[in-house]
N, C-alpha and C. Protein backbone atom coordinates (compact mmCIF):
# COMPACT_ATOMS: atom_id res chain seq x y z
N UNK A 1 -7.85 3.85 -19.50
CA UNK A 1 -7.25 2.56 -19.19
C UNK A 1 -7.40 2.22 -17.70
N UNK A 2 -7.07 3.07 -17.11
CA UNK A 2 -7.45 3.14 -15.16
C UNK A 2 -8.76 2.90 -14.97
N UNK A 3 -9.37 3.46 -15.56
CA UNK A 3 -10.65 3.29 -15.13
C UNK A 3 -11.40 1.36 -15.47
N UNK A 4 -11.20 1.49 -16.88
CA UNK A 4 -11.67 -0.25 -17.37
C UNK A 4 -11.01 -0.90 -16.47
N UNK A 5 -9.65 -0.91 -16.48
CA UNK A 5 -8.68 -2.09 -15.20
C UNK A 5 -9.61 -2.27 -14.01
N UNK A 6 -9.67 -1.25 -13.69
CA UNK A 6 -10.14 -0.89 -12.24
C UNK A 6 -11.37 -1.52 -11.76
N UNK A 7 -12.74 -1.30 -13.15
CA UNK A 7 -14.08 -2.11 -13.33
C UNK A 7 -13.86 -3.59 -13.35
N UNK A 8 -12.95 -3.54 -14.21
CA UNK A 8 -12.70 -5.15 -14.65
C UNK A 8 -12.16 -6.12 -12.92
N UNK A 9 -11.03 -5.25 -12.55
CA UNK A 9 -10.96 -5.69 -11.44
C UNK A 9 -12.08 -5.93 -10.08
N UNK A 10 -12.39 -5.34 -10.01
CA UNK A 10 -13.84 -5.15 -9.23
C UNK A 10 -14.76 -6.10 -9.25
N UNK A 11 -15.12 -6.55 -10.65
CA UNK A 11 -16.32 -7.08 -11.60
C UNK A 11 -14.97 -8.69 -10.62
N UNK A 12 -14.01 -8.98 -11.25
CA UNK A 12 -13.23 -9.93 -10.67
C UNK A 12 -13.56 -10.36 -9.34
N UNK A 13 -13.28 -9.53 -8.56
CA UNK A 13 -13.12 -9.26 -6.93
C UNK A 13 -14.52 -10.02 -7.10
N UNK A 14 -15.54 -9.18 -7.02
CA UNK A 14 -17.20 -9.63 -6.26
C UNK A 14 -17.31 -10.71 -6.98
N UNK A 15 -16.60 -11.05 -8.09
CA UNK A 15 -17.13 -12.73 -9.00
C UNK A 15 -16.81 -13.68 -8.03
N UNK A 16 -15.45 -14.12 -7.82
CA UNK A 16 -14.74 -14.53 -7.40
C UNK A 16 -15.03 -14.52 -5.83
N UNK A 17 -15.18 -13.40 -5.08
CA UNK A 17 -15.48 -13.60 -3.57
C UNK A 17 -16.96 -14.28 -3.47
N UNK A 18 -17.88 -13.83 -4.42
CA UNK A 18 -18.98 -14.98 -4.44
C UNK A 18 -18.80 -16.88 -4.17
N UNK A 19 -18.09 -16.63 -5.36
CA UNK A 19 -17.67 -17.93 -5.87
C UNK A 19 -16.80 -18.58 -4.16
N UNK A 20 -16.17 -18.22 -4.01
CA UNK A 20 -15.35 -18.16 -3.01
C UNK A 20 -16.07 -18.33 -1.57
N UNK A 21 -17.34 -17.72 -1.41
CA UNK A 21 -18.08 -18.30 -0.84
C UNK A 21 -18.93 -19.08 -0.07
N UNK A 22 -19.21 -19.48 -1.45
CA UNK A 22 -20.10 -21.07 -2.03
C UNK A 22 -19.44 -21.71 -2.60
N UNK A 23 -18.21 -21.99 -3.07
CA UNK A 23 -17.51 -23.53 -3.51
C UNK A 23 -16.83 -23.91 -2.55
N UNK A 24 -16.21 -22.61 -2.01
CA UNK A 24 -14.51 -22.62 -1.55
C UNK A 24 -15.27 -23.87 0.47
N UNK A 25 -15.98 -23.57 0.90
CA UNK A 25 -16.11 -24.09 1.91
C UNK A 25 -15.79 -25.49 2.23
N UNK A 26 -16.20 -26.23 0.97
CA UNK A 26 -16.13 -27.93 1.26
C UNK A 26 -15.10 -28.18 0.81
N UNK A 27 -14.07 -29.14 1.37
CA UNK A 27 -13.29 -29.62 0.89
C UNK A 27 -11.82 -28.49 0.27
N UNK A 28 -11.63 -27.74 1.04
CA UNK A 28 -10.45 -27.03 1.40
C UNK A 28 -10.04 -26.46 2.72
N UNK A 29 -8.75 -26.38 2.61
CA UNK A 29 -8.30 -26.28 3.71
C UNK A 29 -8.54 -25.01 4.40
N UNK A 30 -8.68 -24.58 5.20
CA UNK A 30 -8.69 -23.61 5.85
C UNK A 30 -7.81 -22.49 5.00
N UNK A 31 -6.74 -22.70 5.10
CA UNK A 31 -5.24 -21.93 4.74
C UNK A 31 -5.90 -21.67 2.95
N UNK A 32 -6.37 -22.28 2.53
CA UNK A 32 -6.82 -22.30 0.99
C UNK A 32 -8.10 -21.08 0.85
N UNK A 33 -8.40 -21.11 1.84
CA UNK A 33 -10.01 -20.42 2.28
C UNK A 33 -9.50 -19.07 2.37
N UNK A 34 -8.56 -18.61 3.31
CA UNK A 34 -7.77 -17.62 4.14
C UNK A 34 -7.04 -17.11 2.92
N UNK A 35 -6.47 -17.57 2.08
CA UNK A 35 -5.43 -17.31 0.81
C UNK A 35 -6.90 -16.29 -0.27
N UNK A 36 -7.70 -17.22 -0.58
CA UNK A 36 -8.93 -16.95 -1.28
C UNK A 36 -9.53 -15.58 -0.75
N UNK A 37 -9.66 -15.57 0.67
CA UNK A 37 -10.40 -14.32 1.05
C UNK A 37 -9.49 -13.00 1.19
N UNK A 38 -8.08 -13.58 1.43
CA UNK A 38 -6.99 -12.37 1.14
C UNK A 38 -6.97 -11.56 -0.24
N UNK A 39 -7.11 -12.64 -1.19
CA UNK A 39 -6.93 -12.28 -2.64
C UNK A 39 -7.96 -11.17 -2.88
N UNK A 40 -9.87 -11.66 -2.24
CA UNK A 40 -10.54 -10.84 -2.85
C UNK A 40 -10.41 -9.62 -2.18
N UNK A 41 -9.89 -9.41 -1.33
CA UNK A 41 -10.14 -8.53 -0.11
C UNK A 41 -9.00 -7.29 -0.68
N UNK A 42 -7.79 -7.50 -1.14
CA UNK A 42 -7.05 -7.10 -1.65
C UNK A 42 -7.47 -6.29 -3.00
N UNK A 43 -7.99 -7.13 -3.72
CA UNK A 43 -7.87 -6.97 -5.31
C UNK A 43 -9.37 -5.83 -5.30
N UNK A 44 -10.11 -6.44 -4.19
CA UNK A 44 -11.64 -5.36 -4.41
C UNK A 44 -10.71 -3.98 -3.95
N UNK A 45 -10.24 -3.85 -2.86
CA UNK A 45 -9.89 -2.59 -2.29
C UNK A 45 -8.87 -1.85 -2.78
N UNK A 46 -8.28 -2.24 -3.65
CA UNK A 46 -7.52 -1.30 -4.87
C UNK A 46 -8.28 -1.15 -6.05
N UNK A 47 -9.09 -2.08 -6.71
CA UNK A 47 -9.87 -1.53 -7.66
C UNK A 47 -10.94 -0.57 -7.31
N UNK A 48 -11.48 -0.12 -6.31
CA UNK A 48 -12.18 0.84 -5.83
C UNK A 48 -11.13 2.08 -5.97
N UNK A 49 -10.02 1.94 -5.34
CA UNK A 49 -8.81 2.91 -5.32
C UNK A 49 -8.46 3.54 -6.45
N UNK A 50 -8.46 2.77 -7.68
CA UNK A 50 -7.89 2.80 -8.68
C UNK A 50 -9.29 3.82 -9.78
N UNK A 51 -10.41 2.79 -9.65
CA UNK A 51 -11.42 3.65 -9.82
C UNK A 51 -12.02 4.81 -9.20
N UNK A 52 -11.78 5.12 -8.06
CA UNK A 52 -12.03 6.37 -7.32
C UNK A 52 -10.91 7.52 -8.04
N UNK A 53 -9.58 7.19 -8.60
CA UNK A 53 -8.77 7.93 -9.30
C UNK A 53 -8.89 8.27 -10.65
N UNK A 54 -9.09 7.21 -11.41
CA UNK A 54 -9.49 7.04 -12.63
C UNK A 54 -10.79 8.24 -12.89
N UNK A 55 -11.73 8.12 -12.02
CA UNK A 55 -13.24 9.03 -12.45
C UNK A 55 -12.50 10.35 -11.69
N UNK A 56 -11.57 10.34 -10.74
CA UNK A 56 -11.22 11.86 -10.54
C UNK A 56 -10.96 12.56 -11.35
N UNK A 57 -10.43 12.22 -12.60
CA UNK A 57 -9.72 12.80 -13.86
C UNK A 57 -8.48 13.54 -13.55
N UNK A 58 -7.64 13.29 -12.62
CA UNK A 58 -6.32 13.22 -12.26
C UNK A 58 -5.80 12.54 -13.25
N UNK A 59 -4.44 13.20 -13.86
CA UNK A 59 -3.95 12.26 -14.52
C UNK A 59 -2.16 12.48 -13.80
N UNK A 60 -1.09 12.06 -14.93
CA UNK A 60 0.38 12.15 -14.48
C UNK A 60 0.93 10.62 -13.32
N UNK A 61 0.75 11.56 -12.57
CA UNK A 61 1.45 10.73 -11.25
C UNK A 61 0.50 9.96 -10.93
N UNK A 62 -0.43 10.76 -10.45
CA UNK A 62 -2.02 9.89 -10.02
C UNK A 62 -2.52 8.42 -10.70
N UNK A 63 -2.17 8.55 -12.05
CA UNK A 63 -2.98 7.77 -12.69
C UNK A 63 -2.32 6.69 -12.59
N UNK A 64 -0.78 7.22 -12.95
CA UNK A 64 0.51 6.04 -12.92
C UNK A 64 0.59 4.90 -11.33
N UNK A 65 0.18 6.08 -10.06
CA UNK A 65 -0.20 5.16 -8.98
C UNK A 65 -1.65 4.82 -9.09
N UNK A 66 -2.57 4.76 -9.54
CA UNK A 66 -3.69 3.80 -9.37
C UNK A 66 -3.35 2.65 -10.55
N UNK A 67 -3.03 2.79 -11.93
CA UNK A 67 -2.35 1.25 -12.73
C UNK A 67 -1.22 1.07 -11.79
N UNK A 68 -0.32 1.09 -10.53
CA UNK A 68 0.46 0.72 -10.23
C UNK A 68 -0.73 -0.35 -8.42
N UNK A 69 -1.32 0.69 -8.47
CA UNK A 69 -2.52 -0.44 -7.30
C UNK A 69 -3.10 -1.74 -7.98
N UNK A 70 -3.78 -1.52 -9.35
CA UNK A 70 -4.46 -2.39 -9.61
C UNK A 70 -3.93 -3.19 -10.35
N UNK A 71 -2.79 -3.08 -10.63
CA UNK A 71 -1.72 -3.93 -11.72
C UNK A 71 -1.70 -5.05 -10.40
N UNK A 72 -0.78 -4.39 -9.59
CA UNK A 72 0.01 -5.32 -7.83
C UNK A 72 -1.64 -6.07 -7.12
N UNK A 73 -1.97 -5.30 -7.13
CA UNK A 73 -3.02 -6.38 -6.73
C UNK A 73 -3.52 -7.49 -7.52
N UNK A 74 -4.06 -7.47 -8.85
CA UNK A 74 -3.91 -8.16 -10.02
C UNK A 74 -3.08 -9.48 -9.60
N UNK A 75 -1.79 -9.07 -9.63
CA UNK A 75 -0.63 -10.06 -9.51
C UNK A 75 -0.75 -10.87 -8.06
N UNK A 76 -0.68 -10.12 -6.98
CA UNK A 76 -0.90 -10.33 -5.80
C UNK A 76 -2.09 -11.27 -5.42
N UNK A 77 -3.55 -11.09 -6.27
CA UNK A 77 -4.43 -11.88 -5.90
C UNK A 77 -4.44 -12.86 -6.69
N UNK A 78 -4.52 -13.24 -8.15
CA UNK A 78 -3.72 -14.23 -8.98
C UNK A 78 -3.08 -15.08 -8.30
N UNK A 79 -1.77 -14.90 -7.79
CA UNK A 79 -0.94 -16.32 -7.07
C UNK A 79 -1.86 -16.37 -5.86
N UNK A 80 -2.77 -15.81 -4.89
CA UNK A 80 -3.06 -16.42 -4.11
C UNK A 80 -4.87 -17.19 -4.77
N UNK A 81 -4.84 -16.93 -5.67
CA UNK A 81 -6.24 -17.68 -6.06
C UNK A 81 -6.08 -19.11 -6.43
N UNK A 82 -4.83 -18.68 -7.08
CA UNK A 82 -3.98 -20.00 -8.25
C UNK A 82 -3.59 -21.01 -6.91
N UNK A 83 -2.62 -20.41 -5.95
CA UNK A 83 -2.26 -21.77 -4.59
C UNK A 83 -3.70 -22.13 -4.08
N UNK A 84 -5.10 -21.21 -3.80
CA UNK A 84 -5.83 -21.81 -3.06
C UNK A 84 -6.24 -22.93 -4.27
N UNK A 85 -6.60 -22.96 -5.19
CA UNK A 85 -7.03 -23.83 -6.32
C UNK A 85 -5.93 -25.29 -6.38
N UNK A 86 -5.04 -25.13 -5.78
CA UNK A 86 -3.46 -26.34 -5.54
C UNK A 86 -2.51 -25.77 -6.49
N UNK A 87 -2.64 -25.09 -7.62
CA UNK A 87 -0.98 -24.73 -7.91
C UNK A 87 -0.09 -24.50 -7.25
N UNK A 88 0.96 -24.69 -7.69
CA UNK A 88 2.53 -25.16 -6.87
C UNK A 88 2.76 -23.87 -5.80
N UNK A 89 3.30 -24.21 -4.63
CA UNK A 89 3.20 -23.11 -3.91
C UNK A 89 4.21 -22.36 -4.15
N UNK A 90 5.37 -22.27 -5.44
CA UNK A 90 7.03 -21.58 -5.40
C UNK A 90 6.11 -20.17 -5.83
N UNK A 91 4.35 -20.23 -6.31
CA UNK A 91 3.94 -18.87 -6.96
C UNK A 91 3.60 -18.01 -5.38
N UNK A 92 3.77 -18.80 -3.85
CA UNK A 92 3.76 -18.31 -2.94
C UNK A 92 5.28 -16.84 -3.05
N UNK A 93 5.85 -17.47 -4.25
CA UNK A 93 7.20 -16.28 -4.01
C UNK A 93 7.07 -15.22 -5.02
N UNK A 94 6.20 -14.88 -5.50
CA UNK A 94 5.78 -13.87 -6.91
C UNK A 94 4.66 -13.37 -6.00
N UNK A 95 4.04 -13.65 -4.69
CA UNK A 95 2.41 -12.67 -4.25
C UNK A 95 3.46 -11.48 -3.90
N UNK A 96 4.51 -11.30 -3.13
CA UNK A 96 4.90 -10.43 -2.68
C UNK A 96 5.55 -9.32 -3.64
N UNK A 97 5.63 -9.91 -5.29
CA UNK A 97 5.90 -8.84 -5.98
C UNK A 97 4.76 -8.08 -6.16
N UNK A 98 3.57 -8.31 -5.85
CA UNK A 98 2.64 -7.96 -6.22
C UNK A 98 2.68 -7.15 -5.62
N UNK A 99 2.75 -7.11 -4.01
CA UNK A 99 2.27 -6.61 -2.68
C UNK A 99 3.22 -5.27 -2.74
N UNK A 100 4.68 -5.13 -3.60
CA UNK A 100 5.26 -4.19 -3.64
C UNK A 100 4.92 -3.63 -4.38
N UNK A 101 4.03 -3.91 -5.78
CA UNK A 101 3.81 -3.18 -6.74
C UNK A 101 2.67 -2.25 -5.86
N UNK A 102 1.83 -2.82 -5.13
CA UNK A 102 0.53 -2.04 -4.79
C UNK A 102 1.30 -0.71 -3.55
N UNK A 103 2.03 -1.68 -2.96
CA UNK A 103 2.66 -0.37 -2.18
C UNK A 103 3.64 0.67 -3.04
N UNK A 104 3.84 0.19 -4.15
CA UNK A 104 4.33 1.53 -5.32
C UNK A 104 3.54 2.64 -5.28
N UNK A 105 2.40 1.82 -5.85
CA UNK A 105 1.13 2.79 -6.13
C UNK A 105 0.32 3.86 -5.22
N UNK A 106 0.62 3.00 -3.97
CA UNK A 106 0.31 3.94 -2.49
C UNK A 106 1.00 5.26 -2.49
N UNK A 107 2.03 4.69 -2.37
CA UNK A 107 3.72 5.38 -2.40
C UNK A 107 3.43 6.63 -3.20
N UNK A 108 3.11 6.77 -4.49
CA UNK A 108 3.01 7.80 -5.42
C UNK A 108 2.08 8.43 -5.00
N UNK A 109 0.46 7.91 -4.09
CA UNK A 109 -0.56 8.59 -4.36
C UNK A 109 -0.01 9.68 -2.99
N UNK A 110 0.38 8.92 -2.25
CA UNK A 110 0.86 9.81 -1.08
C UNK A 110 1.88 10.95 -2.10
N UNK A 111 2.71 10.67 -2.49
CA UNK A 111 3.52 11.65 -2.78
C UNK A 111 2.78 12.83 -4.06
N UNK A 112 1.90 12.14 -4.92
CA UNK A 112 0.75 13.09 -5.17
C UNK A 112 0.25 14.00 -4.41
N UNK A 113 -0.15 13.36 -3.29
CA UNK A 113 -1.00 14.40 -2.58
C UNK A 113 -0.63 15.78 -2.04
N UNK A 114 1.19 15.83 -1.94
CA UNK A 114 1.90 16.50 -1.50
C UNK A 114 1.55 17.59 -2.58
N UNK A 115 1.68 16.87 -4.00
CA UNK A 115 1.60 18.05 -4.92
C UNK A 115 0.39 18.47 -5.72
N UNK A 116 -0.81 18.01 -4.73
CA UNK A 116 -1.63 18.95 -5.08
C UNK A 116 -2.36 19.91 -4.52
């Protein structure tokens, strides 16, 4: 399951930062641009994370913090893709659940590391 999330996310990330690009330049705002390049920047660098764990064949704790990286990022880059696109900005108040979920996932791998 870590591992597909993780591809899938990835496969997301480089779609999307393409796209992001080449559309995103004309006719948005700066702040829309900046939101967009946060999202991919985010969402690529935990799905690497997540997949670098996933192919370790770690499981338990490990695994539970990499679906806890790529879940929060998921969420985290979502509301900021959705505001750069103009959805309502109140989803500006759900990026930061995201941002805690990914620092969950940190959180564990660190405390993994202790125990291995």
């Amino acid at each position: 399951m870590l591992t597909l999330s993780s591809a899938i996310a990835g496969f997301i990330a480089v779609a999307l930062g393409a796209f992001g690009a080449h559309a995103l330049q004309d006719g948005f705002s700066p702040q829309a641009v900046g939101w967009w390049q946060t999202a991919t920047q985010y969402l690529f660098a935990n799905a690497v994370a997540g997949l670098a764990i996933g192919l370790s064949g770690r499981d338990g704790a490990w695994n539970t913090a990499g679906l806890f990286m790529v879940s929060g990022a998921g969420l985290f880059a979502l509301t900021l893709y959705a505001m750069a696109l103009g959805a309502p900005r109140f989803l500006g108040a759900v990026t930061p659940i995201g941002g805690l979920v990914m620092l969950t996932g940190w959180g564990l791998a660190v405390a993994s590391s202790f125990r291995a």
